[in-house]
C-alpha atoms as a PDB file:
ATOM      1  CA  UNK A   1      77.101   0.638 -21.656  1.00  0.00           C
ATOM      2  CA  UNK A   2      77.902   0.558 -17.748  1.00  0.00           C
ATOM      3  CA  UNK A   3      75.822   3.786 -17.595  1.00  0.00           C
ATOM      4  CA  UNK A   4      73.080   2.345 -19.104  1.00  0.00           C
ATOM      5  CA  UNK A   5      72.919  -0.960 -16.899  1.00  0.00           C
ATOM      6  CA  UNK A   6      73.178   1.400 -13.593  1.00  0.00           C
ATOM      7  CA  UNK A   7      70.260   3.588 -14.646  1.00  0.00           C
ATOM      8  CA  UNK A   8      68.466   0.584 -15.342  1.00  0.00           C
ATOM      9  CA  UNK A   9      69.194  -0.691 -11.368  1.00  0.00           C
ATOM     10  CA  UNK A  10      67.937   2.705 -10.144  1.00  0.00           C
ATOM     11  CA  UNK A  11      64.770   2.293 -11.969  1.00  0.00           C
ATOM     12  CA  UNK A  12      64.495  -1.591 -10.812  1.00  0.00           C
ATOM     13  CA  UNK A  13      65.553  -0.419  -7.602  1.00  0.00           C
ATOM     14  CA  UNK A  14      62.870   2.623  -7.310  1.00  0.00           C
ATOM     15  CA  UNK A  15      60.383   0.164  -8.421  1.00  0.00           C
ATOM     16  CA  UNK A  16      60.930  -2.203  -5.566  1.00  0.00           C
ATOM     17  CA  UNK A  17      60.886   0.516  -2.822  1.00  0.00           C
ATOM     18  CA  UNK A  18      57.391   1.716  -4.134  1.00  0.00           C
ATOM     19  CA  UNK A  19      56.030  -1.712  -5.071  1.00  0.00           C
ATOM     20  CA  UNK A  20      52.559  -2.312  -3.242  1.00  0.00           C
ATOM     21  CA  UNK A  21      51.982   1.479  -2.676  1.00  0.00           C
ATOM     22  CA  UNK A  22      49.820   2.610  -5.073  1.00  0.00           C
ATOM     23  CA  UNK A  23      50.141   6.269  -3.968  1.00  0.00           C
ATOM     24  CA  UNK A  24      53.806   6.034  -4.430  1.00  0.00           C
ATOM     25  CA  UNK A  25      53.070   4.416  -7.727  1.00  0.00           C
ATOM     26  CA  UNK A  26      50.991   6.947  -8.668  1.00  0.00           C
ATOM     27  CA  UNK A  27      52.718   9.964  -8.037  1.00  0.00           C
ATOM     28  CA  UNK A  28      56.000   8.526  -9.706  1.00  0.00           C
ATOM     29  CA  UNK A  29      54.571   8.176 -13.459  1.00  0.00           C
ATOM     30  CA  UNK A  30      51.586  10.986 -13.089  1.00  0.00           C
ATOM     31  CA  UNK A  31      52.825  14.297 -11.643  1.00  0.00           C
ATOM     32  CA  UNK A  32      50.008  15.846 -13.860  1.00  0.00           C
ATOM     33  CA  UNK A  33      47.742  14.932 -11.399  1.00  0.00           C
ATOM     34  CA  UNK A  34      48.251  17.614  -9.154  1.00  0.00           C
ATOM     35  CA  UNK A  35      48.095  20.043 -11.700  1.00  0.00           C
ATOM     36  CA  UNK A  36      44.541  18.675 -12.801  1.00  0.00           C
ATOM     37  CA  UNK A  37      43.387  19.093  -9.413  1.00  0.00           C
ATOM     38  CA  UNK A  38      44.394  22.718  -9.400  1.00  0.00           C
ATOM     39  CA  UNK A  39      42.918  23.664 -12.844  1.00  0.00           C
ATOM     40  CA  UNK A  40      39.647  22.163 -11.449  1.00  0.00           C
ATOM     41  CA  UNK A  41      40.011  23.507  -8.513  1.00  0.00           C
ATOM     42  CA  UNK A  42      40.137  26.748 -10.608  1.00  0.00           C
ATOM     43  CA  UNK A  43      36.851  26.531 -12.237  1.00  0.00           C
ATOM     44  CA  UNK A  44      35.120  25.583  -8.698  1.00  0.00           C
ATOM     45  CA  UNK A  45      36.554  29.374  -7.670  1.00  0.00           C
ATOM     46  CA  UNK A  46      35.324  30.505 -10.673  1.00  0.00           C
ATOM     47  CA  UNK A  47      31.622  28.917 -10.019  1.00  0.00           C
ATOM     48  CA  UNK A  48      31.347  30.238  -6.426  1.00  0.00           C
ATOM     49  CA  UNK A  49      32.564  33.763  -7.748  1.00  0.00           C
ATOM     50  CA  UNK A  50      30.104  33.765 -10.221  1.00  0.00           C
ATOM     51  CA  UNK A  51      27.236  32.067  -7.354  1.00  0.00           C
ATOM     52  CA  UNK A  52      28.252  34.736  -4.493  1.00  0.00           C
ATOM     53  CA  UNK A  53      27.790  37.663  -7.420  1.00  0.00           C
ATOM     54  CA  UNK A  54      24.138  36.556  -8.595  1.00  0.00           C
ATOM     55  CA  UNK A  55      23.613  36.332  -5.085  1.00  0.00           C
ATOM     56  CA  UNK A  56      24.454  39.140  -4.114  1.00  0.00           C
ATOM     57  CA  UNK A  57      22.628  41.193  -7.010  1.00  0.00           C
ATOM     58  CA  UNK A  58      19.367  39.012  -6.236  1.00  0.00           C
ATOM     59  CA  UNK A  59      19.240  39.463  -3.327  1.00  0.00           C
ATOM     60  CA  UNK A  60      20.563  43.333  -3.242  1.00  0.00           C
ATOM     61  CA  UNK A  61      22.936  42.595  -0.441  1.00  0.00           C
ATOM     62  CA  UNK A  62      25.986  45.036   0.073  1.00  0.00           C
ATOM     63  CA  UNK A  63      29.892  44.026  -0.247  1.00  0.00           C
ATOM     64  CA  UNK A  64      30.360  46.731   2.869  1.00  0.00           C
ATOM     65  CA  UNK A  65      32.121  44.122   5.464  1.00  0.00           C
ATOM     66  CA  UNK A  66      32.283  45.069   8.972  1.00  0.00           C
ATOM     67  CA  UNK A  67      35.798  45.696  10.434  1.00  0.00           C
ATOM     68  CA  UNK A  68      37.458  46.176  13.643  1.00  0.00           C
ATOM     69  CA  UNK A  69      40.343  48.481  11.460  1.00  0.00           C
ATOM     70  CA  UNK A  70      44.180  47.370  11.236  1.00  0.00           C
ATOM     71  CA  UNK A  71      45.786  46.720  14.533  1.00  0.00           C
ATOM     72  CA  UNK A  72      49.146  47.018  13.061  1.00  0.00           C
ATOM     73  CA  UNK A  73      48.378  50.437  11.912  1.00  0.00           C
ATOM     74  CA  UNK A  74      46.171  51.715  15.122  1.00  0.00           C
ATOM     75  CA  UNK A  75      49.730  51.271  17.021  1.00  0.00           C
ATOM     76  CA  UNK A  76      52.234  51.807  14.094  1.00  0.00           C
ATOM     77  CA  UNK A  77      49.924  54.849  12.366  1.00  0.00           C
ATOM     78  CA  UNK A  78      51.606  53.043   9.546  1.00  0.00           C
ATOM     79  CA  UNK A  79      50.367  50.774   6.810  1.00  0.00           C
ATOM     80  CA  UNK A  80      51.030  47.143   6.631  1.00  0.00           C
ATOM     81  CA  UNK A  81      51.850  45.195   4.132  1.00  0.00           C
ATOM     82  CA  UNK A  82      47.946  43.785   3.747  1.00  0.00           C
ATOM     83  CA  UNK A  83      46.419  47.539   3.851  1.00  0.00           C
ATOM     84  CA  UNK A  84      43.954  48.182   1.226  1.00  0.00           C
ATOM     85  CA  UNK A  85      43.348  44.295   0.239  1.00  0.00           C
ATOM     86  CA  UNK A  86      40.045  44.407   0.980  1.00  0.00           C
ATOM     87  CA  UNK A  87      38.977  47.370  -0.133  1.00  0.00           C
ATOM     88  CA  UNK A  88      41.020  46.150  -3.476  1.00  0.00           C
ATOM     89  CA  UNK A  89      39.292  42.887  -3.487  1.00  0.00           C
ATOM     90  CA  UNK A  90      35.874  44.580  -3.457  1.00  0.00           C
ATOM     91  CA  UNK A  91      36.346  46.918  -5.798  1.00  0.00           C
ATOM     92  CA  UNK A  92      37.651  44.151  -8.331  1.00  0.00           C
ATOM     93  CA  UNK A  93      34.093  42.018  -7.733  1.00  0.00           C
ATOM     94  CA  UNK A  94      32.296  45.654  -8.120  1.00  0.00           C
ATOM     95  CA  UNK A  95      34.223  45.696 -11.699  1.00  0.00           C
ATOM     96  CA  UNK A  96      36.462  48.423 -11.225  1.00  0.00           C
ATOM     97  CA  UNK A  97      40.100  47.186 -11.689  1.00  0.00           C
ATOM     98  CA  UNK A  98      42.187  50.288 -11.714  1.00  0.00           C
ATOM     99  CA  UNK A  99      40.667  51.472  -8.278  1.00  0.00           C
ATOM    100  CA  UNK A 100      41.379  47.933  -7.072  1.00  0.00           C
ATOM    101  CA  UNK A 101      45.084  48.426  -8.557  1.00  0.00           C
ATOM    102  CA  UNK A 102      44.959  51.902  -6.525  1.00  0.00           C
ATOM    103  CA  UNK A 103      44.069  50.632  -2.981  1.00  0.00           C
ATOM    104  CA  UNK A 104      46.550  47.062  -3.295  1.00  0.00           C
ATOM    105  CA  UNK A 105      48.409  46.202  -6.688  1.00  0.00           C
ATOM    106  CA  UNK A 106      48.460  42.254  -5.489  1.00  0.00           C
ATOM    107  CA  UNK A 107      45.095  41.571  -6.069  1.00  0.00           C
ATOM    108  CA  UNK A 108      44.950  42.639  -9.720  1.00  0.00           C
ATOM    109  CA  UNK A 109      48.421  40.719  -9.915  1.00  0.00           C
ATOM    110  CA  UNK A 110      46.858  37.493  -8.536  1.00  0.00           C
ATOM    111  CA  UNK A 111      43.998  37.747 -10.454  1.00  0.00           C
ATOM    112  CA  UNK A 112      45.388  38.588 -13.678  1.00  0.00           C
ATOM    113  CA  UNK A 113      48.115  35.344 -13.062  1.00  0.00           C
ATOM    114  CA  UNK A 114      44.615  33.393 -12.082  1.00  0.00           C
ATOM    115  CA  UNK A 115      42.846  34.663 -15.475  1.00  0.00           C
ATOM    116  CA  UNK A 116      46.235  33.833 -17.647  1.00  0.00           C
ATOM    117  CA  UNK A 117      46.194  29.805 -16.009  1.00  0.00           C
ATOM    118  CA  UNK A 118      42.482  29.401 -16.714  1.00  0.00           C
ATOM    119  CA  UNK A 119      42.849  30.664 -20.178  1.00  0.00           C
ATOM    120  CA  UNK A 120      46.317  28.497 -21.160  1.00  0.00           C
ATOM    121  CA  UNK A 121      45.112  25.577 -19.585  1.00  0.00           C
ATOM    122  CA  UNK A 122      41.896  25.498 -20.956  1.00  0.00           C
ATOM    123  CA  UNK A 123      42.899  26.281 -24.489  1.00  0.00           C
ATOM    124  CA  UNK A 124      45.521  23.591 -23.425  1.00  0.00           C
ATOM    125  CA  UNK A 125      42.678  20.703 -22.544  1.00  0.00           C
ATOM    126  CA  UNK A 126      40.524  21.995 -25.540  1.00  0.00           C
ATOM    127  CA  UNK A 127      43.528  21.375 -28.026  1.00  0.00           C
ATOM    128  CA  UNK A 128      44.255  18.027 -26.435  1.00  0.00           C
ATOM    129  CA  UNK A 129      47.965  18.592 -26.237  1.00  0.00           C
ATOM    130  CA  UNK A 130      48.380  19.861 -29.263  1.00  0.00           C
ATOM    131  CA  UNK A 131      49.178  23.465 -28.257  1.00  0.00           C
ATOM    132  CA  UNK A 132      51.276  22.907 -25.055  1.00  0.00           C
ATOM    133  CA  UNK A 133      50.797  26.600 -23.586  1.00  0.00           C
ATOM    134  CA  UNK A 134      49.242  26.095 -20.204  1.00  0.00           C
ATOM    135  CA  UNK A 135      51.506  27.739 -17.572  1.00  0.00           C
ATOM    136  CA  UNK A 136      52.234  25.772 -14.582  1.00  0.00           C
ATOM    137  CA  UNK A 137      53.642  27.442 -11.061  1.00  0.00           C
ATOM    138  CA  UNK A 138      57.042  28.829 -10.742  1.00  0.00           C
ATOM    139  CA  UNK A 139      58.540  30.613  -7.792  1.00  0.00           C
ATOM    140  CA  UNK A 140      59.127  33.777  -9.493  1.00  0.00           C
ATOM    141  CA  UNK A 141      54.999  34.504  -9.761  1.00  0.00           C
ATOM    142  CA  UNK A 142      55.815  34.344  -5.620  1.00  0.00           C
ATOM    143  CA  UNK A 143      58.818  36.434  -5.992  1.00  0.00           C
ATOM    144  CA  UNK A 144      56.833  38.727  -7.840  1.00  0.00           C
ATOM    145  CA  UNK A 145      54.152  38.745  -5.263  1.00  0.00           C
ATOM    146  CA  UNK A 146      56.392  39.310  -2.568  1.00  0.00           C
ATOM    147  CA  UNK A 147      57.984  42.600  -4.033  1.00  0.00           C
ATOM    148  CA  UNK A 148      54.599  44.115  -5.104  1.00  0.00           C
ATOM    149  CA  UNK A 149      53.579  43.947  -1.415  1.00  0.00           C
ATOM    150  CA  UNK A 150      56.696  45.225  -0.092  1.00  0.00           C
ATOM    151  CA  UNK A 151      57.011  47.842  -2.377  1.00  0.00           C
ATOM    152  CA  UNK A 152      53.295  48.970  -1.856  1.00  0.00           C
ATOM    153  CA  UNK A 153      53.772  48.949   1.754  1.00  0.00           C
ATOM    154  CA  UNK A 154      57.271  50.430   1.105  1.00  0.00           C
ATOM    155  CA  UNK A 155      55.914  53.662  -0.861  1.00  0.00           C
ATOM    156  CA  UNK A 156      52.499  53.891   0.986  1.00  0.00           C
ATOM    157  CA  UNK A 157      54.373  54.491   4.120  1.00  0.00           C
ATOM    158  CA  UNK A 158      56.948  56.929   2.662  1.00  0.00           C
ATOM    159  CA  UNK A 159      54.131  58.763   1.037  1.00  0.00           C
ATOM    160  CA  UNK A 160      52.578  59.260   4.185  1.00  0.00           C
ATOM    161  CA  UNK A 161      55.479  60.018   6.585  1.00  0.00           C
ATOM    162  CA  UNK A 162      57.584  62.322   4.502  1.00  0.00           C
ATOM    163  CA  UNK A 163      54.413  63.969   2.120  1.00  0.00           C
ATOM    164  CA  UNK A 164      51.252  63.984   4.766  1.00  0.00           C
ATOM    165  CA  UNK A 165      49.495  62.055   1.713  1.00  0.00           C
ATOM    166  CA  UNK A 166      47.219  59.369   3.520  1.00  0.00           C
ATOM    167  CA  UNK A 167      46.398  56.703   0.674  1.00  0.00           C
END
């Protein structure tokens, strides 16, 4: 009984502190909010993916961009962590997914994570609730991240110093 009353002066309490905030209101009863904003957000990236491709096959424009090289590995002669993104990245939007897993694994990581939210949330939204299988972040999908770049860098760099085998 005692519990009860105290929980009930928390909430009171809570209620007080945020009264004539609106964006305190807010965020206390709707935390759903911010994942709306990231499943549309989603479906913009999706529309100026699909945009920059038409474009780009309209207009026959290349996907070659221009670069200066790696700094890290002009001084090092080793790879960084980053080496191979964009070559990765463009040969993902040229539709070739297993050379983009060859030159960095983290791009076909984040975009297959990316692929899996848009899917679960929409058939989430389209459901109404009904089938509650949207995924939502968690800190291991950064974890994750975070060890396929090390250990790409990781092997890259042993490949190369103790075989001779640039990648």
């Amino acid at each position: 009984m005692e519990k009860e009353q105290e929980s009930k002066q928390r909430t009171e309490k809570k209620w007080k502190r945020t009264a004539g905030r609106p964006e305190q209101e807010a965020a206390n009863r709707d935390i759903p909010k911010e994942r709306d904003f990231f499943y549309k957000m989603g479906w913009v990236l999706i529309g100026i993916a699909l945009t920059s491709a038409i474009v780009l096959r309209l207009c026959h424009l290349s996907l070659a961009i221009p670069s200066p090289g790696c700094l890290f590995r002009r001084i090092t002669h080793l790879y960084c962590p980053g080496c191979g993104g964009t070559r990765a990245v463009l040969a993902l939007l040229r539709g070739h997914p297993l050379q983009s897993l060859y030159y960095h694994p983290i791009v076909v990581y984040t975009a297959v994570v990316y692929g899996i939210y848009m899917l679960t949330n929409t058939l989430e939204r389209i459901s109404k609730g009904k089938w509650k299988i949207g995924i939502h972040y968690h800190n291991w999908f950064a974890w994750v991240a975070l060890v396929i770049v090390l250990g790409n860098c990781l092997i890259r760099n042993l490949l190369l110093i103790f075989c001779q085998m640039p990648i």
